[in-house]
PDB file of N, CA and C in Angstrom:
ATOM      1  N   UNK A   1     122.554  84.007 104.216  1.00  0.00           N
ATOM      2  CA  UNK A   1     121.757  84.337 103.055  1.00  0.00           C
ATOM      3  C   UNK A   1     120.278  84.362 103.447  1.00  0.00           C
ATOM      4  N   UNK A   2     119.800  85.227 103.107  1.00  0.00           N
ATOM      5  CA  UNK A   2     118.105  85.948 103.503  1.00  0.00           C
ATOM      6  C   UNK A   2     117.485  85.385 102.083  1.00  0.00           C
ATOM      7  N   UNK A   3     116.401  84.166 102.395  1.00  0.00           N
ATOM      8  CA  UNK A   3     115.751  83.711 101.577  1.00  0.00           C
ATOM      9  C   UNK A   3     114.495  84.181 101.237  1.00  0.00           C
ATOM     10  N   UNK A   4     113.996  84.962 102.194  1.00  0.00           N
ATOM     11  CA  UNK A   4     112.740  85.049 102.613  1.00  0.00           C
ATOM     12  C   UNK A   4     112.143  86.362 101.654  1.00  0.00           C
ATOM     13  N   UNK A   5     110.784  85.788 101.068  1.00  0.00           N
ATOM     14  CA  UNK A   5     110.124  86.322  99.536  1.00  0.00           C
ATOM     15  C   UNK A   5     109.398  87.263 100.105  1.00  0.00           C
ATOM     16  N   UNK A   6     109.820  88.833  99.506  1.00  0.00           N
ATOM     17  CA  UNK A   6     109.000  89.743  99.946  1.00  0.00           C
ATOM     18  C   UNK A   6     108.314  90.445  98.752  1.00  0.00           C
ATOM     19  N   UNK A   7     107.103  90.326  98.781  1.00  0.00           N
ATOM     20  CA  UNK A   7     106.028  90.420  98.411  1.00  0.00           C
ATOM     21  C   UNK A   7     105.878  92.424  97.818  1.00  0.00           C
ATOM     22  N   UNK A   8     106.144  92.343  96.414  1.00  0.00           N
ATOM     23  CA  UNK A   8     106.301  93.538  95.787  1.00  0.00           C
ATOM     24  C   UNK A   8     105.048  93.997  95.157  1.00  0.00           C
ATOM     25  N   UNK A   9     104.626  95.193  95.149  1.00  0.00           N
ATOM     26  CA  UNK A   9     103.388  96.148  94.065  1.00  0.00           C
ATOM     27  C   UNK A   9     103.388  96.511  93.191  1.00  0.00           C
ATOM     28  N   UNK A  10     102.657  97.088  92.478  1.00  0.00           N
ATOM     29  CA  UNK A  10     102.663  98.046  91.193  1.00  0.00           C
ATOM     30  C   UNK A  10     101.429  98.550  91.353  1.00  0.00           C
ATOM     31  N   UNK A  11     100.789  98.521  92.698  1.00  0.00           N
ATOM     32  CA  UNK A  11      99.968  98.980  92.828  1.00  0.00           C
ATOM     33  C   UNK A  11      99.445 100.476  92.945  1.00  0.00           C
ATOM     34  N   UNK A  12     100.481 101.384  92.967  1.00  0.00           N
ATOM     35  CA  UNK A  12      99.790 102.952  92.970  1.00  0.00           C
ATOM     36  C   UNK A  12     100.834 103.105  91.701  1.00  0.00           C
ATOM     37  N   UNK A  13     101.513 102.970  91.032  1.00  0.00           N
ATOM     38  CA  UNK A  13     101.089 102.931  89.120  1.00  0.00           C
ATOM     39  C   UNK A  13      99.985 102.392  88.429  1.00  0.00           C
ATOM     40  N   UNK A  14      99.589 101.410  88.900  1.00  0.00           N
ATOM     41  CA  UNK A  14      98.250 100.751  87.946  1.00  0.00           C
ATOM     42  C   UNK A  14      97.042 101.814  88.559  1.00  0.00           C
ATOM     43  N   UNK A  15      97.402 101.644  89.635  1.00  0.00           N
ATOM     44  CA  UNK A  15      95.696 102.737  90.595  1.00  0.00           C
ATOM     45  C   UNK A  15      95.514 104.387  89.406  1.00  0.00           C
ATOM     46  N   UNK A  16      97.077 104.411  89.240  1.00  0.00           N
ATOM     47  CA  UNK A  16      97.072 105.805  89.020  1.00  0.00           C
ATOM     48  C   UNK A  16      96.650 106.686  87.495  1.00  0.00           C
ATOM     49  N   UNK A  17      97.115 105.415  86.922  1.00  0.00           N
ATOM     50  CA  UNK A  17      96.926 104.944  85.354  1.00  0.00           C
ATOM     51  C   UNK A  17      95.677 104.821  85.104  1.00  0.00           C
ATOM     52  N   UNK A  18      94.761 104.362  86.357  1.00  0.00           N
ATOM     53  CA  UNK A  18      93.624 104.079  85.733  1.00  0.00           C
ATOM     54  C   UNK A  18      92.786 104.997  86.423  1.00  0.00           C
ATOM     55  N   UNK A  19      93.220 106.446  86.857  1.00  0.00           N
ATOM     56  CA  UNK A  19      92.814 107.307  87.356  1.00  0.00           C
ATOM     57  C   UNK A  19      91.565 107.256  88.518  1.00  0.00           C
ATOM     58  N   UNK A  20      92.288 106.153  89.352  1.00  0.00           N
ATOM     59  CA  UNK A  20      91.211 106.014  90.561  1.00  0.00           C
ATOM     60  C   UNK A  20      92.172 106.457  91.836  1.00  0.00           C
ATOM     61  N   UNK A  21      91.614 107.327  93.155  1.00  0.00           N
ATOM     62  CA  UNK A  21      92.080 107.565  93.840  1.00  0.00           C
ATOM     63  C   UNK A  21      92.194 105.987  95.147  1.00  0.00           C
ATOM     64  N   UNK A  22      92.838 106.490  96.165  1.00  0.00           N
ATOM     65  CA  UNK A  22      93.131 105.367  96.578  1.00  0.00           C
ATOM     66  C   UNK A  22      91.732 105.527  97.521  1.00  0.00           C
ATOM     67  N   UNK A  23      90.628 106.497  98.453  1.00  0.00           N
ATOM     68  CA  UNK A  23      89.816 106.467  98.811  1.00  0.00           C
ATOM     69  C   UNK A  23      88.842 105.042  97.982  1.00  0.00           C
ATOM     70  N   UNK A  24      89.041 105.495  96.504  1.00  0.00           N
ATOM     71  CA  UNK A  24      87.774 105.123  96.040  1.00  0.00           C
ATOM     72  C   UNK A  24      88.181 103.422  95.921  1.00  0.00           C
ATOM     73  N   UNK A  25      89.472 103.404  95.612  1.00  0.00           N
ATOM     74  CA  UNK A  25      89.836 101.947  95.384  1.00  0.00           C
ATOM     75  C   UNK A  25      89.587 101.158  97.495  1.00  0.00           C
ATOM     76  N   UNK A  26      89.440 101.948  97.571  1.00  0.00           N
ATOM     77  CA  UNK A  26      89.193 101.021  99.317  1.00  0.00           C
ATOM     78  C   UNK A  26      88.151 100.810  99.367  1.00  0.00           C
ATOM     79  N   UNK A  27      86.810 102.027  98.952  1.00  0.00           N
ATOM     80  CA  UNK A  27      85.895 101.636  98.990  1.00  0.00           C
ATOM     81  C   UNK A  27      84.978 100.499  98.498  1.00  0.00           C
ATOM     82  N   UNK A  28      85.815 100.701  97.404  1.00  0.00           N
ATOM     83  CA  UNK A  28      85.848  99.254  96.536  1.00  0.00           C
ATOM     84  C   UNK A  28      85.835  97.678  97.200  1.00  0.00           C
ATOM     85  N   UNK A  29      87.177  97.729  97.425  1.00  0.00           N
ATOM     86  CA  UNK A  29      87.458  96.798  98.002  1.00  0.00           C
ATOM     87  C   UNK A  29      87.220  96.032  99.349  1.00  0.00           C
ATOM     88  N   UNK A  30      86.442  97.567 100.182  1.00  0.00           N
ATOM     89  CA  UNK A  30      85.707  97.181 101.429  1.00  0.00           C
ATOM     90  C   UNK A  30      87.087  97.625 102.229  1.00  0.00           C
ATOM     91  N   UNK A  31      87.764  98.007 102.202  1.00  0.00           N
ATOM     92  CA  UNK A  31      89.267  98.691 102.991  1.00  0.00           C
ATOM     93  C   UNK A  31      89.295  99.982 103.804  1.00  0.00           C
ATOM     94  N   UNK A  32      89.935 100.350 103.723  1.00  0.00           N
ATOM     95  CA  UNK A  32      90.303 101.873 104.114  1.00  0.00           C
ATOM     96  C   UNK A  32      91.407 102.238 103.313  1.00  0.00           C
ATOM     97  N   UNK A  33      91.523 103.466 103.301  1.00  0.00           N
ATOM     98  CA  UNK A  33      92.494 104.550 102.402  1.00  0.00           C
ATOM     99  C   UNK A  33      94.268 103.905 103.084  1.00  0.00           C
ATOM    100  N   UNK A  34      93.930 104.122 104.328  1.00  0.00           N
ATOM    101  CA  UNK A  34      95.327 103.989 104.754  1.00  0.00           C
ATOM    102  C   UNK A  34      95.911 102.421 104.737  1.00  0.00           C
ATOM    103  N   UNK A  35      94.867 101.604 104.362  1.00  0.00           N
ATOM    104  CA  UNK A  35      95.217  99.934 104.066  1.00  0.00           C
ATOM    105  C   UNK A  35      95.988 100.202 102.710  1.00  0.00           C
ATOM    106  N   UNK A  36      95.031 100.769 101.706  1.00  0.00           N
ATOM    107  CA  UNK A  36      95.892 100.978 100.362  1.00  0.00           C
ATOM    108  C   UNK A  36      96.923 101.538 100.542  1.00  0.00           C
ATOM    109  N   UNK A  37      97.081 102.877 101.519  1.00  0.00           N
ATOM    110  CA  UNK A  37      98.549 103.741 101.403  1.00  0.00           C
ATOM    111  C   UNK A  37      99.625 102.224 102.055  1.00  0.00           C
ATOM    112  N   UNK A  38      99.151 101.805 103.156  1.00  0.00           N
ATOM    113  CA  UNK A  38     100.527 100.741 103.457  1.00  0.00           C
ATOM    114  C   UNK A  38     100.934  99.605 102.495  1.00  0.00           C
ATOM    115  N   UNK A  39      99.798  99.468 101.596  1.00  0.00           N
ATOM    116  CA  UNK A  39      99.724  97.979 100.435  1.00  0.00           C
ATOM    117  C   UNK A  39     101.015  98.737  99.314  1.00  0.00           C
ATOM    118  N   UNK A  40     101.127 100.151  98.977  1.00  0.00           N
ATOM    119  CA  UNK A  40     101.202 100.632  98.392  1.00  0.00           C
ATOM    120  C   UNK A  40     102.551 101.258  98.545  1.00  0.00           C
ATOM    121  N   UNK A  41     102.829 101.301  99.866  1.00  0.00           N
ATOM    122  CA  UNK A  41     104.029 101.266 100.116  1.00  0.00           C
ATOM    123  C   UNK A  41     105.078  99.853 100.852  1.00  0.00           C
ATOM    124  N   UNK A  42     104.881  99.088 100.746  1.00  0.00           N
ATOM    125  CA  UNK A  42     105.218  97.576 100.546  1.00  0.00           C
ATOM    126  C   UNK A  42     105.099  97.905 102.229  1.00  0.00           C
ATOM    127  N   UNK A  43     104.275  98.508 103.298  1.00  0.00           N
ATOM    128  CA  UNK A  43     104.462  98.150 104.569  1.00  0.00           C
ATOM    129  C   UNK A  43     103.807  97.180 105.222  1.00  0.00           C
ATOM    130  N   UNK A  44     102.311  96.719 104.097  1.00  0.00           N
ATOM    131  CA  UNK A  44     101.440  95.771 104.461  1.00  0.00           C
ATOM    132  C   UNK A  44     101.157  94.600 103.516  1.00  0.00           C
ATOM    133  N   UNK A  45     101.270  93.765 103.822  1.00  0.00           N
ATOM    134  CA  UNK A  45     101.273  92.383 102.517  1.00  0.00           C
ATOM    135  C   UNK A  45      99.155  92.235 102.556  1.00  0.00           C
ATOM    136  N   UNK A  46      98.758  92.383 101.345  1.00  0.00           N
ATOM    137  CA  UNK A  46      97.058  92.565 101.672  1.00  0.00           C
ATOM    138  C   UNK A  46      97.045  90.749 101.954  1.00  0.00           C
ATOM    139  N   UNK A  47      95.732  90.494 102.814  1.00  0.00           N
ATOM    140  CA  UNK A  47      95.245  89.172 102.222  1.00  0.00           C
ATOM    141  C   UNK A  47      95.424  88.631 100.913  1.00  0.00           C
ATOM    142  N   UNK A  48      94.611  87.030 100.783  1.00  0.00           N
ATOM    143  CA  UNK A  48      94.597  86.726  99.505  1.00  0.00           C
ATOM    144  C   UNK A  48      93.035  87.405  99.034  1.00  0.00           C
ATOM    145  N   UNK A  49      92.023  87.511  99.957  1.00  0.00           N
ATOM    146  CA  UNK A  49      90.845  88.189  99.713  1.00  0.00           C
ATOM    147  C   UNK A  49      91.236  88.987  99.433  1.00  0.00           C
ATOM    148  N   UNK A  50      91.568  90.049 100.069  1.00  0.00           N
ATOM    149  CA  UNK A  50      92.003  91.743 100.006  1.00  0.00           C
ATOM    150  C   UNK A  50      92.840  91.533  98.166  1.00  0.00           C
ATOM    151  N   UNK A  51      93.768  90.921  98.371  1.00  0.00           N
ATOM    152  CA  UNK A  51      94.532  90.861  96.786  1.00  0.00           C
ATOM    153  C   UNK A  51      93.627  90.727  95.965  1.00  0.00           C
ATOM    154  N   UNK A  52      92.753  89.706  95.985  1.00  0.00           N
ATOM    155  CA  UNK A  52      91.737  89.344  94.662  1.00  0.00           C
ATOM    156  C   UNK A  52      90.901  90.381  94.627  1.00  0.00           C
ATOM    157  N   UNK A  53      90.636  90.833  95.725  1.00  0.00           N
ATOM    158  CA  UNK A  53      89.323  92.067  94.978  1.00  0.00           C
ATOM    159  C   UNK A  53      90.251  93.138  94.751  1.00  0.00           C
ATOM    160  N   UNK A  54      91.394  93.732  95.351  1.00  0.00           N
ATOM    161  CA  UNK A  54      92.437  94.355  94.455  1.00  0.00           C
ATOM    162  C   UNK A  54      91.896  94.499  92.525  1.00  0.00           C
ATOM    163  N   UNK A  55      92.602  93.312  92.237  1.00  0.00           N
ATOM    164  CA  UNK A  55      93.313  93.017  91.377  1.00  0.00           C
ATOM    165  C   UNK A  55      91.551  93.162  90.146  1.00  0.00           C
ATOM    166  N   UNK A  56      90.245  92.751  90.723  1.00  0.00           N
ATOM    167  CA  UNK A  56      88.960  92.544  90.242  1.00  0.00           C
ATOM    168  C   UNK A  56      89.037  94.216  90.104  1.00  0.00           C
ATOM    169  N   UNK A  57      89.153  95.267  91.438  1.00  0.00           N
ATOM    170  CA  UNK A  57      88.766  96.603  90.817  1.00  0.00           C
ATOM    171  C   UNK A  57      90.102  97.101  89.913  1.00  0.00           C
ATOM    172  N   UNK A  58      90.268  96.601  89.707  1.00  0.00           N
ATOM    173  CA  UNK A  58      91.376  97.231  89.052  1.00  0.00           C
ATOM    174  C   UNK A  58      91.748  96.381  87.534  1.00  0.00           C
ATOM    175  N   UNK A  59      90.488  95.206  87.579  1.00  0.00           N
ATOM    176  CA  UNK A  59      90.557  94.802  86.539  1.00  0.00           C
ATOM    177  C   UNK A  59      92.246  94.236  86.054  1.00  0.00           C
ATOM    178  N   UNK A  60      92.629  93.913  86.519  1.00  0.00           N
ATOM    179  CA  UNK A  60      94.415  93.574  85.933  1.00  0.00           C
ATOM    180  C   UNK A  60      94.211  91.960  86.983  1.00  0.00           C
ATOM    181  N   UNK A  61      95.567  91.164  86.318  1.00  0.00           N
ATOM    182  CA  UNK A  61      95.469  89.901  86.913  1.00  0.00           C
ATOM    183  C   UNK A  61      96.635  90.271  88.107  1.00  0.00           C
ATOM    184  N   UNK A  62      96.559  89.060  89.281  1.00  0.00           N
ATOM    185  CA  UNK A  62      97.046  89.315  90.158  1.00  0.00           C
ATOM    186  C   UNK A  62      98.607  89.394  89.774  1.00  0.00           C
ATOM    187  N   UNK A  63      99.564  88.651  88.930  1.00  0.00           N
ATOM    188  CA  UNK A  63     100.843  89.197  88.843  1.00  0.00           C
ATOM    189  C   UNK A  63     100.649  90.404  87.782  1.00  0.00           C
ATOM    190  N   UNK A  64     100.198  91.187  87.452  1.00  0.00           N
ATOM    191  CA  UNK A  64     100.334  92.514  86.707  1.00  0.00           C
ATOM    192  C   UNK A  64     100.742  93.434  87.868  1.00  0.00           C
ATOM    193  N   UNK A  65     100.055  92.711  89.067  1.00  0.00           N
ATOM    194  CA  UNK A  65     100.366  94.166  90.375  1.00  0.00           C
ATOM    195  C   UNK A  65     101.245  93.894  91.436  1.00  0.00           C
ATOM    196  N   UNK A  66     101.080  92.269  91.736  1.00  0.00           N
ATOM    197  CA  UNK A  66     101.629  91.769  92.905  1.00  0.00           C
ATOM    198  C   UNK A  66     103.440  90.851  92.220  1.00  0.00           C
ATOM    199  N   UNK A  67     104.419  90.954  92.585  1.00  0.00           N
ATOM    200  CA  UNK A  67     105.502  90.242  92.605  1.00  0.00           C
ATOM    201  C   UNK A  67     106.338  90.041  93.292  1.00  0.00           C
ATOM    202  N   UNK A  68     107.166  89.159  93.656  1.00  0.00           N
ATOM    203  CA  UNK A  68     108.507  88.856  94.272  1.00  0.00           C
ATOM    204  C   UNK A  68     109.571  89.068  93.675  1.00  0.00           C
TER     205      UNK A  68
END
């Protein structure tokens, strides 16, 4: 049995909803485009920095985007 908590998004529905591209949300966040494309496709787990300013441009709390 595989216990191990993998770390889920909602992050390019909320991005998308709130009509920001993912360029601009990196810039934001001090990232790059292709950090968001891997956050976004569950290939990269962000920091807890990287998460919190996430979650600040995007205005939503951190479980609205991030779950297990």
């Amino acid at each position: 049995m595989n216990n191990e908590l993998i770390l889920q998004n909602r992050l390019k529905e909320l991005r998308a909803l709130k009509k920001i591209s993912q360029e601009e949300l990196a810039k934001n966040v001090g990232s790059t485009r292709q950090t968001i494309i891997a956050i976004e496709k569950g290939q990269f787990n962000p920091s807890a920095k990287l998460a919190l300013l996430i979650c600040l441009a995007l205005d939503e709390k951190f479980e609205n985007i991030f779950y297990f």
